[in-house]
Protein backbone atom coordinates (compact mmCIF):
# COMPACT_ATOMS: atom_id res chain seq x y z
CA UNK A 1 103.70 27.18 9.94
CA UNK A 2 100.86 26.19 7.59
CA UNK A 3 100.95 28.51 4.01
CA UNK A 4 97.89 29.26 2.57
CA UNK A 5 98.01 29.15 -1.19
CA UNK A 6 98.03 32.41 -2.92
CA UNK A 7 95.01 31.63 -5.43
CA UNK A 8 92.72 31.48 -2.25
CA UNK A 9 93.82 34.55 -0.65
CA UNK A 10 93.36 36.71 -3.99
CA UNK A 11 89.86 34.83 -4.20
CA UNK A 12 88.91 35.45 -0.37
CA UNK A 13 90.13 39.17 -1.78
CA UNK A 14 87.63 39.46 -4.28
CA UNK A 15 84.84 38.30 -2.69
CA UNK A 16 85.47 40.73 0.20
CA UNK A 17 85.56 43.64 -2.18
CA UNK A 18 82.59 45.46 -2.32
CA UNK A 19 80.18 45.44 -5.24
CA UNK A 20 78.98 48.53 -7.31
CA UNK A 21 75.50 48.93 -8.91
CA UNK A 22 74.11 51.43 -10.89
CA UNK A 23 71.22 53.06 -9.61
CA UNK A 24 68.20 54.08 -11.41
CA UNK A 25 65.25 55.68 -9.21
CA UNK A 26 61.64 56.77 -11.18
CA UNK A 27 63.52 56.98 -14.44
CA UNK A 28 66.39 58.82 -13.66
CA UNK A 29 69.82 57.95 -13.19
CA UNK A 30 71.53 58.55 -9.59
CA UNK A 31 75.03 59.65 -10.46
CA UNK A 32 76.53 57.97 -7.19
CA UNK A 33 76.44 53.79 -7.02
CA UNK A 34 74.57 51.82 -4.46
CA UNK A 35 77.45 49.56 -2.55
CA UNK A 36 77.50 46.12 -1.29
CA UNK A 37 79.41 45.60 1.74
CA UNK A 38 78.66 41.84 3.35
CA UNK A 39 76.00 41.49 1.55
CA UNK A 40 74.17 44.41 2.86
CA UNK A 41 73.39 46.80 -0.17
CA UNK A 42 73.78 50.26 0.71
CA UNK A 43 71.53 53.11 -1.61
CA UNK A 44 72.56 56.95 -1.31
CA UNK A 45 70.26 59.28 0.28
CA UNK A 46 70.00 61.10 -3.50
CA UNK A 47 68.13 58.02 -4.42
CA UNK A 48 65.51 57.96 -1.48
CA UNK A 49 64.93 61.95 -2.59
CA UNK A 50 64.14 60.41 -5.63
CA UNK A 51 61.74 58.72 -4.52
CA UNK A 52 60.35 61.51 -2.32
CA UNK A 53 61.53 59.98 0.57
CA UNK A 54 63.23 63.27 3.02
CA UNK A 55 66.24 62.91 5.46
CA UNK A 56 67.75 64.53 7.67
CA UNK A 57 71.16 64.20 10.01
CA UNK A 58 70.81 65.49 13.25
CA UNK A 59 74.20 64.68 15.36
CA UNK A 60 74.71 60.55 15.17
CA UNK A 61 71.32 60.04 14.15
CA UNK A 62 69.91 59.61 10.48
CA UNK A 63 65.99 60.43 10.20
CA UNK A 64 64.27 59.24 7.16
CA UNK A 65 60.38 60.01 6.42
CA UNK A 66 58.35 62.51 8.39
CA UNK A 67 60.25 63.98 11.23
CA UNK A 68 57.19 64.83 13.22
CA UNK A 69 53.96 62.40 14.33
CA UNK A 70 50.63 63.03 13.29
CA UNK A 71 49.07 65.71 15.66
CA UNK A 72 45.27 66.05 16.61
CA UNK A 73 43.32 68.75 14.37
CA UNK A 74 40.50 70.95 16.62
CA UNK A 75 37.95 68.13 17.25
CA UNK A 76 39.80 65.42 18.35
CA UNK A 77 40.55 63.78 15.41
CA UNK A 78 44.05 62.46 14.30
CA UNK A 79 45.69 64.20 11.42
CA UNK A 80 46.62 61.50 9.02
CA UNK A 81 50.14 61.84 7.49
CA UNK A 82 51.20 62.95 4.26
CA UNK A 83 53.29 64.47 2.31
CA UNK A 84 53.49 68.15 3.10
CA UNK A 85 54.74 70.70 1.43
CA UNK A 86 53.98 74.86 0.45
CA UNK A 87 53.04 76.58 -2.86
CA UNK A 88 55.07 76.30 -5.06
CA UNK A 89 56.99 73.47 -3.91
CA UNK A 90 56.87 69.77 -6.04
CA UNK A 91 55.76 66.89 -3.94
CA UNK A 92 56.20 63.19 -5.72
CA UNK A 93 54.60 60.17 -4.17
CA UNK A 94 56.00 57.69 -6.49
CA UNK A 95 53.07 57.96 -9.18
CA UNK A 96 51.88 61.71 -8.89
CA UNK A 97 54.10 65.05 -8.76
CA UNK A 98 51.96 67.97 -7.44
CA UNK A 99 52.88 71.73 -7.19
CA UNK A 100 50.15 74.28 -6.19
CA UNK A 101 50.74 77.33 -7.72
CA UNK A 102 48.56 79.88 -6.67
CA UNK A 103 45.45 80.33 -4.86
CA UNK A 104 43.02 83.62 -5.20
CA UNK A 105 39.73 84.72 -3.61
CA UNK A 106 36.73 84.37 -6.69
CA UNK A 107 33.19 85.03 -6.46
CA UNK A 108 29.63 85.16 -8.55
CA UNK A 109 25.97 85.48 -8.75
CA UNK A 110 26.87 89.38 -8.24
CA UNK A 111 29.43 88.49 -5.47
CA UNK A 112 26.71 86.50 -3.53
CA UNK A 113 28.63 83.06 -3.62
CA UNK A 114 32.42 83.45 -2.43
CA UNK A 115 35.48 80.83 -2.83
CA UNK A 116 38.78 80.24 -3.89
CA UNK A 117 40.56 78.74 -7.11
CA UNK A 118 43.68 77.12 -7.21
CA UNK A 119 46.74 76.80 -9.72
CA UNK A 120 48.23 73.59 -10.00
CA UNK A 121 50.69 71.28 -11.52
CA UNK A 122 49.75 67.49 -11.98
CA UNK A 123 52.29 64.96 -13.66
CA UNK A 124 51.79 61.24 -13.73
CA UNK A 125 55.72 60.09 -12.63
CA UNK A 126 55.15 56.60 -13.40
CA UNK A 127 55.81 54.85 -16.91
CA UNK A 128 52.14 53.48 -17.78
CA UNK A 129 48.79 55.54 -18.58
CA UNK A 130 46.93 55.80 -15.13
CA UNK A 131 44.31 58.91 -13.63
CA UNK A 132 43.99 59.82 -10.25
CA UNK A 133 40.45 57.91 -9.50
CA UNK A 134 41.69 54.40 -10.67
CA UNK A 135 45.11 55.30 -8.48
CA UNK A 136 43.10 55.78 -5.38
CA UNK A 137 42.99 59.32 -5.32
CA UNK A 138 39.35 60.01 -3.07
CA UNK A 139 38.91 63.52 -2.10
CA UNK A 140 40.14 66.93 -2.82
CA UNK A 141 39.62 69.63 0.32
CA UNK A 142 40.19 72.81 0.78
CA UNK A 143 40.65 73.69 4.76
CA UNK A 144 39.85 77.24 5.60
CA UNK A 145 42.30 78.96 8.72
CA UNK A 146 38.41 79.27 10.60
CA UNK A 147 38.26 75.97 10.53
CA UNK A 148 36.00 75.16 7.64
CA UNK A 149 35.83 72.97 4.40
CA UNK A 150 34.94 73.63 1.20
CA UNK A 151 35.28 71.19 -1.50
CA UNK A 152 35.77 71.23 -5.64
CA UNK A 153 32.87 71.53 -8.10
CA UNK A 154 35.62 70.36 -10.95
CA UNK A 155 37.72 67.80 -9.15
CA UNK A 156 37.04 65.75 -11.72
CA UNK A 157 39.51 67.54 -14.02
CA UNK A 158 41.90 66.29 -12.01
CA UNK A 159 40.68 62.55 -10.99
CA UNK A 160 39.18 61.36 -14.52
CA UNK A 161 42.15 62.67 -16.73
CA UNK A 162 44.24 60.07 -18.11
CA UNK A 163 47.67 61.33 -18.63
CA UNK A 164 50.45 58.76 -20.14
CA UNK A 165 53.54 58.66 -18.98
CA UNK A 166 55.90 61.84 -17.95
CA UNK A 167 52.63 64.16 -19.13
CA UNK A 168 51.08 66.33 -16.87
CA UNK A 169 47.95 68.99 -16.93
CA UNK A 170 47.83 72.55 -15.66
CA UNK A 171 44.82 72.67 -13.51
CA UNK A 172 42.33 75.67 -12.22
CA UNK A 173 39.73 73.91 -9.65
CA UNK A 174 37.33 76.23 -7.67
CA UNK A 175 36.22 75.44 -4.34
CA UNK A 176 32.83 77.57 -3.54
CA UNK A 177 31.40 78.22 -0.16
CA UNK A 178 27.81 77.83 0.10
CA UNK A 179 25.39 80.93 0.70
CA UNK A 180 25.37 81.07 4.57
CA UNK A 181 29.39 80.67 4.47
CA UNK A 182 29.64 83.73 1.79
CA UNK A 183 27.65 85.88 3.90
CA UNK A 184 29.57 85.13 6.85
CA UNK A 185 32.75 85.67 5.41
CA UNK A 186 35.09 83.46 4.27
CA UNK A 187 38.45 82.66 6.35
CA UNK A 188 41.81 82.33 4.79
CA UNK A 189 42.84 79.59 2.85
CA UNK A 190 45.05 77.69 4.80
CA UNK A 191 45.62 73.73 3.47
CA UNK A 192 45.15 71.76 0.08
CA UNK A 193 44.41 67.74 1.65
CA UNK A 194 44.59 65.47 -1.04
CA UNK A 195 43.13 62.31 0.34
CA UNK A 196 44.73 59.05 -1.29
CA UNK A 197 43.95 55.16 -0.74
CA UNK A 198 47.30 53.31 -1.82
CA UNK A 199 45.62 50.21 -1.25
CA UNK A 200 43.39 50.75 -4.83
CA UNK A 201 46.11 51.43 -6.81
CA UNK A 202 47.33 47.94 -8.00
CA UNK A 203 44.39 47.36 -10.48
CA UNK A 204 46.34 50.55 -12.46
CA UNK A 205 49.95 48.79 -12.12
CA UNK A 206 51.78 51.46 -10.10
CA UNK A 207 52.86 51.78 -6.49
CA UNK A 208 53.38 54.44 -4.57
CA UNK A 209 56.72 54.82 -2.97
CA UNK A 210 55.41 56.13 0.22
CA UNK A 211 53.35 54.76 3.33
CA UNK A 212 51.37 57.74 3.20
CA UNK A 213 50.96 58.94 -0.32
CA UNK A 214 48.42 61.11 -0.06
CA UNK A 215 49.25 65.47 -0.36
CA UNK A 216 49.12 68.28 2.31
CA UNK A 217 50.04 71.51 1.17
CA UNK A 218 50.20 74.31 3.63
CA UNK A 219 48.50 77.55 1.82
CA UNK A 220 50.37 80.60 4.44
CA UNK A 221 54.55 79.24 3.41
CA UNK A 222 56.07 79.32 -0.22
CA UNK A 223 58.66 77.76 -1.78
């Protein structure tokens, strides 16, 4: 019977043992260790949160990302995915964090012109001094429940300010109807779409963590 020396066996041993790494997602510290099993690296699931990346277990299966396809909006055209979320709830695409606030019914010109404003949160999550515009952010909508648009007079509060990194701006933009709209009457507010082109981003340095980075936030749920 052959005998293997013991130096080999305790050095087969050790390179069968699994590996340990810290993990550090966006800045912050995962407290659990990413593992390296036969040279497959495994991360924990409180990492890809992190990163805004969602889960979900549902019997053997692990679902990561959206958990439903894009559906078809009144018209015919495809609803492009996003990140979705309700007032009040943080969404984090890997270089913005968003939280809508509030929204409430405004008017002027002695209540001739109607709209909405909006409360929101805007962070930059990255570690370098970016804006929305020059990070691809394009446009900012406001979808009605009737089935109407409006869009923001002051978006550019939001896409020209530069905010370094970890700040963030409190934000009021109002989204007015036009004349025929306010005498019509106004539907309900129903979505925030924040439309964002990942592909413009790399002139600013940063990259989103998602496929989809741009925002959806549903107006009628809050968190």
């Amino acid at each position: 019977m052959n005998k293997v020396p013991l130096l080999a066996l305790l050095s087969s041993a050790a390179l069968a043992a699994p590996l340990n790494y810290r993990v550090v997602a966006n800045g912050q510290v995962v407290p659990q260790s990413a593992l390296v099993v036969g040279g497959v690296t495994y991360v924990p699931l409180s990492a890809l949160t992190l990163l805004g990346v969602p889960s979900s277990v549902k019997g053997t299966t692990l679902t990561l990302g959206a958990t439903t396809a894009a559906s078809t909006t009144p018209g015919g055209a495809n609803q492009k995915a996003s990140l979705e979320g309700c007032l009040g709830e943080a969404l984090f695409n890997g270089v913005w964090r968003l939280t809508v606030n509030g929204v409430k019914p405004i008017m002027r010109y002695n209540g001739q012109q109607k709209g909405y404003s909006l409360a929101l949160s805007w962070k930059n999550g990255t570690t370098k001094t970016v804006d929305a515009l020059n990070t691809g952010v394009k446009a900012i909508t406001l979808v009605l429940a009737d089935g109407n648009s409006l869009t923001s007079e002051n978006d550019q509060d939001l896409k020209y300010k530069a905010l370094p990194q970890a700040a963030g701006a409190t934000l009021e933009l109002s989204f007015w109807a036009d004349s025929a709209q306010s005498a019509a009457g106004l539907g309900q507010p129903s979505k925030l779409l924040i439309d964002i082109n990942a592909s413009t981003a790399g002139s600013s340095g940063v990259a989103y963590s998602t496929t989809n980075p741009s925002f959806r936030v549903r107006l009628d749920c809050q968190k």
